[in-house]
Protein backbone atom coordinates (compact mmCIF):
# COMPACT_ATOMS: atom_id res chain seq x y z
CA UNK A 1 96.85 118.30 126.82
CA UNK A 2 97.91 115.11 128.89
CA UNK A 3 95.60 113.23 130.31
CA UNK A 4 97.03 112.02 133.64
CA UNK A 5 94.77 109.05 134.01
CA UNK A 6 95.23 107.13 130.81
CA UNK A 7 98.21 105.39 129.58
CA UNK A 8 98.84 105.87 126.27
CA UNK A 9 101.37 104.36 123.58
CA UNK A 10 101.86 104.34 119.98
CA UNK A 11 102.15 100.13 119.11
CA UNK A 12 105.04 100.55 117.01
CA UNK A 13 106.71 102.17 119.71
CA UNK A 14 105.92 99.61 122.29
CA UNK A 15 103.78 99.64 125.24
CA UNK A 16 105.76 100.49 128.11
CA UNK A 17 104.75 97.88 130.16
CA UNK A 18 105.65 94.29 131.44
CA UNK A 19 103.65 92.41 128.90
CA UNK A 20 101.53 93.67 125.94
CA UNK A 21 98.01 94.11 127.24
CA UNK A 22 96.27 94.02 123.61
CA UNK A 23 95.13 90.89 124.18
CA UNK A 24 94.29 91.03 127.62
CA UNK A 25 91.83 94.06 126.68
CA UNK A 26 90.25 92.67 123.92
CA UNK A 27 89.46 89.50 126.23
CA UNK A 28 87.84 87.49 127.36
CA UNK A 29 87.78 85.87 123.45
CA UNK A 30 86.24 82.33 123.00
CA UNK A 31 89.31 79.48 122.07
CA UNK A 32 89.42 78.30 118.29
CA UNK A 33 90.34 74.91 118.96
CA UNK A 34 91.06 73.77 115.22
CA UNK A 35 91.42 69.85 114.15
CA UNK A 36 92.95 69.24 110.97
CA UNK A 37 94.06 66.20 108.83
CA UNK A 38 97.74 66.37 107.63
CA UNK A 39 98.66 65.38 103.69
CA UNK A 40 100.08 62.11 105.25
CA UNK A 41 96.79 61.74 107.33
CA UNK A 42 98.12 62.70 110.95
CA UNK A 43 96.19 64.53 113.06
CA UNK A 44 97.02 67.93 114.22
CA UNK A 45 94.86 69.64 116.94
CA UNK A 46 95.48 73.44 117.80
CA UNK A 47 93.82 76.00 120.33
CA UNK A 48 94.17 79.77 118.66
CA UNK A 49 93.46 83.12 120.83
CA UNK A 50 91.83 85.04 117.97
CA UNK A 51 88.84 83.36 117.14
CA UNK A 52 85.27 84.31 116.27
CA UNK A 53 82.32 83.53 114.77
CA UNK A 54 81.34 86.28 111.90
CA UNK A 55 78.08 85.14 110.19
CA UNK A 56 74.75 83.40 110.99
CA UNK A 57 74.02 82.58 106.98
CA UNK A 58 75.85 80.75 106.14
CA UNK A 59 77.60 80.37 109.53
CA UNK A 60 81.05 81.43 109.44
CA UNK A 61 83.60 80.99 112.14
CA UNK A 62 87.43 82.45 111.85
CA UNK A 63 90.82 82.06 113.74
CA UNK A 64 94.12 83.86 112.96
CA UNK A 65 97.16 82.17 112.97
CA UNK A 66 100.64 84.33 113.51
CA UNK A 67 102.96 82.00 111.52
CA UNK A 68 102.11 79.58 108.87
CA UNK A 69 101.67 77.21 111.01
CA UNK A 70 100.22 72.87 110.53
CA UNK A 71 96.72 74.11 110.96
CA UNK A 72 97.14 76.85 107.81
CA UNK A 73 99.57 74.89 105.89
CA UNK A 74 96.60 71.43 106.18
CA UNK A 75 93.60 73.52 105.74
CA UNK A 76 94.98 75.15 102.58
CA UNK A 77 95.94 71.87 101.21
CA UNK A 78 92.54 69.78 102.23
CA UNK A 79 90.19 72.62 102.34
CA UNK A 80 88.61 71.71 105.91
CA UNK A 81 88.63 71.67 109.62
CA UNK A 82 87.11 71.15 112.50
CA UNK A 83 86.36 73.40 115.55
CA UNK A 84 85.68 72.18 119.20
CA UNK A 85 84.67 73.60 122.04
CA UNK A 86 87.20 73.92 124.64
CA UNK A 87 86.19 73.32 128.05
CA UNK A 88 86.62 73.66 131.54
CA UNK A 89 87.17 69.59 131.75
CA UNK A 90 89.33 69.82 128.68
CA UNK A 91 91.52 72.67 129.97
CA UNK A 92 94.55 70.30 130.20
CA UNK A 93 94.38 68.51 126.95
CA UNK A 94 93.62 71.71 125.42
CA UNK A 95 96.81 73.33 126.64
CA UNK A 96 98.58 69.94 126.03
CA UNK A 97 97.64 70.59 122.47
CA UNK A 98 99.33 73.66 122.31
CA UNK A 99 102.94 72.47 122.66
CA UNK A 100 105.06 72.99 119.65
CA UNK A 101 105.34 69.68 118.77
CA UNK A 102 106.62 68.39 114.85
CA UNK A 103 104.22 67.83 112.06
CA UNK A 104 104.44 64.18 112.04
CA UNK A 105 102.64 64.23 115.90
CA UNK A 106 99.00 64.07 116.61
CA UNK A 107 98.19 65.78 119.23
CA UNK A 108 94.85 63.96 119.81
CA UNK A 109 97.27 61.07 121.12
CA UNK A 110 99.30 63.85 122.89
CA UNK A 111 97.02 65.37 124.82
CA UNK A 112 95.20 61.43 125.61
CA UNK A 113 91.84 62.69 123.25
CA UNK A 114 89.69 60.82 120.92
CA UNK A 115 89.56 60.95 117.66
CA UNK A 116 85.72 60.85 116.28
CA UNK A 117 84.86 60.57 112.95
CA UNK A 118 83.22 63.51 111.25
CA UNK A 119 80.01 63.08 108.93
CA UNK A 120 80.66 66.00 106.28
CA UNK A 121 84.80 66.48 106.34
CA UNK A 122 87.92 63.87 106.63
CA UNK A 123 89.33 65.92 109.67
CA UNK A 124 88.32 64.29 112.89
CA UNK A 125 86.67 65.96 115.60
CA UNK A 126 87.15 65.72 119.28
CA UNK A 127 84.86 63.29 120.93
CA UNK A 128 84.81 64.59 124.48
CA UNK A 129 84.28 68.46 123.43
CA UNK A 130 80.29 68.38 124.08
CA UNK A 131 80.29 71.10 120.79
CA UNK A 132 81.90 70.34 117.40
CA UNK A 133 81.57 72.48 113.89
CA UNK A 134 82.55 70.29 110.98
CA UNK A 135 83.68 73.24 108.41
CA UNK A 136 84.74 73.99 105.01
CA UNK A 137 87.50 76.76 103.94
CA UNK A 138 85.73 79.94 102.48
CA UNK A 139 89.05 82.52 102.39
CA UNK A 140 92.22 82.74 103.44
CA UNK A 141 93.37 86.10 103.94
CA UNK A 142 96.99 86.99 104.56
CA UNK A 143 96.69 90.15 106.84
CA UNK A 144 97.96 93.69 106.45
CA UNK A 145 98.97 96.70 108.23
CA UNK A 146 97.02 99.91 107.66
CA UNK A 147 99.55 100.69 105.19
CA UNK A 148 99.03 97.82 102.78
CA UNK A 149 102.29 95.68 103.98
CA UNK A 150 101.59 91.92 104.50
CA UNK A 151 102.20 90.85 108.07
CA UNK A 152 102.75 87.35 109.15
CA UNK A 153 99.80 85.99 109.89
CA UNK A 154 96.88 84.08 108.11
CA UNK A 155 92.78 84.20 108.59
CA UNK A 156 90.62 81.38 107.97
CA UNK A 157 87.37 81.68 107.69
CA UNK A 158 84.92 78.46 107.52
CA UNK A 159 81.73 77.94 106.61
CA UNK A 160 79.66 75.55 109.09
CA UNK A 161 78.46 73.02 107.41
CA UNK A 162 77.90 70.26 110.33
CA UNK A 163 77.27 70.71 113.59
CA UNK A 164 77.39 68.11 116.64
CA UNK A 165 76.14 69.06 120.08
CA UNK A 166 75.73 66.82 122.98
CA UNK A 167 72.26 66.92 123.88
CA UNK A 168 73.01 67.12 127.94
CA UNK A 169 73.18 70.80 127.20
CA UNK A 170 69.97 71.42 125.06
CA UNK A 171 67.29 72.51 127.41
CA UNK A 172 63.75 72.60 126.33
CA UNK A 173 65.51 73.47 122.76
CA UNK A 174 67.75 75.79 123.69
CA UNK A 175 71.08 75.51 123.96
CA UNK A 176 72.80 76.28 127.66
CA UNK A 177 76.00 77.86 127.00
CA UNK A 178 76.77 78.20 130.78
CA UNK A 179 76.36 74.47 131.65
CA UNK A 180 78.68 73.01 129.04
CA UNK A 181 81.77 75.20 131.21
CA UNK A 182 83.65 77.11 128.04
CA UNK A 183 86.79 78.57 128.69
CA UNK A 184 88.18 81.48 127.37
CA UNK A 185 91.53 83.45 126.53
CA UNK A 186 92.36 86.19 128.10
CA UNK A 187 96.06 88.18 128.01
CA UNK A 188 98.45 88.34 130.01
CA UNK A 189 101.33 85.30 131.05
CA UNK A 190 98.44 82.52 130.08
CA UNK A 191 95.08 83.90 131.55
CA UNK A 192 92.09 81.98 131.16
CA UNK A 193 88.93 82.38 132.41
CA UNK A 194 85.20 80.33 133.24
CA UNK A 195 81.43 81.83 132.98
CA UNK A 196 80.09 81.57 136.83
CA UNK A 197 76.36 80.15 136.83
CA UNK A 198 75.32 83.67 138.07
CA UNK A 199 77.26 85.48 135.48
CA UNK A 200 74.14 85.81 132.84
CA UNK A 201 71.68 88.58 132.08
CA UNK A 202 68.93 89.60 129.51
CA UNK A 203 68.52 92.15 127.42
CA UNK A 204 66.33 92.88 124.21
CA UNK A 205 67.08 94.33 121.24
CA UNK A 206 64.94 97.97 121.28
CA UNK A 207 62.46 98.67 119.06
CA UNK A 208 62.81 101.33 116.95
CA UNK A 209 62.09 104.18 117.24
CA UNK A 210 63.20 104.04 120.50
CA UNK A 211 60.19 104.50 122.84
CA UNK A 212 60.05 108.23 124.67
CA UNK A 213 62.05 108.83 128.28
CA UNK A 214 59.26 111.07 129.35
């Protein structure tokens, strides 16, 4: 029986609608904004939409790429990257660094950034994100559909081995995620979107067994 209220579609069929809302649905995602240092030693700095972290021991942090991209091709060959927080500030330069520009341009210089030197990897970081992971290659995983054919696109996954945080945003030992202004992807024609100062709540973990409703 139909139901009336939902849309439905089939993704190999298409989605019936004027622009794919996968993304925008699984949303709002934070931004994997990946330095890398090029076999000749340029630069490359990229923001990806699908990005994660996926482990607390060692920490391990992931992006996908949808092409073979500079990132994939450098990180392969030199075993590293960087990841840095993408801010509300750095909102521009971040979507400066997007543009499709050759291999042989940096796009620290592109998008007016600074290259900092890391402490653990060659790739540079990005001085004025207040959050940088300094990370080694753990996989690389060429994707597949359900039915065991290779797609097009690539996961890296990291391990953390360096972290730099700016210490404006560590309160009493704690880091406040809300006051260093992270952006985040959302879907649609190039959706982005901010945590408001009034946007956080608490919750605990339950115990278990859960305690009694009576």
């Amino acid at each position: 029986m139909a139901d009336e209220t939902s849309h439905f579609y089939e993704p190999r069929e298409g989605h019936g609608l004027a622009h794919d809302p996968f993304n925008a649905m699984v949303a709002p995602r934070p931004i994997g904004w990946v330095s890398t240092l090029g076999p000749s030693g340029t630069a490359n700095l990229a923001p990806y939409s699908f990005f994660n972290a996926f482990n607390y021991t060692p920490p391990i942090v992931g992006f996908s790429s949808i092409g073979w991209k500079d990132t994939v091709a450098n990180v392969s060959q030199s075993g590293e990257f960087c990841w840095n927080l993408a801010t509300r500030p750095l909102a521009q330069a971040m979507n400066l660094s997007c543009a499709p520009a050759p291999d042989d341009v940096d796009e620290f210089d592109l998008a007016g950034l600074t290259k900092a030197a890391s402490r653990l990897v060659a790739a540079p970081r990005v001085l004025e994100s207040p959050v940088n992971f300094e990370c080694r290659v753990a996989q690389i995983l060429q994707l597949k559909s359900a039915a065991g054919v290779e797609v097009p696109s690539w996961l890296v996954l990291g391990e953390v081995v360096g972290v730099h945080v700016d210490r404006r945003f560590i309160v009493e030992g704690v880091y406040d995620t809300l006051a260093a202004e992270p952006i985040l992807r959302g879907g649609g024609w190039g959706d982005y979107f901010e945590l408001p100062p009034d946007s956080r709540f608490l919750m605990r973990r339950p115990p278990w067994p859960l305690p009694s409703k009576t």
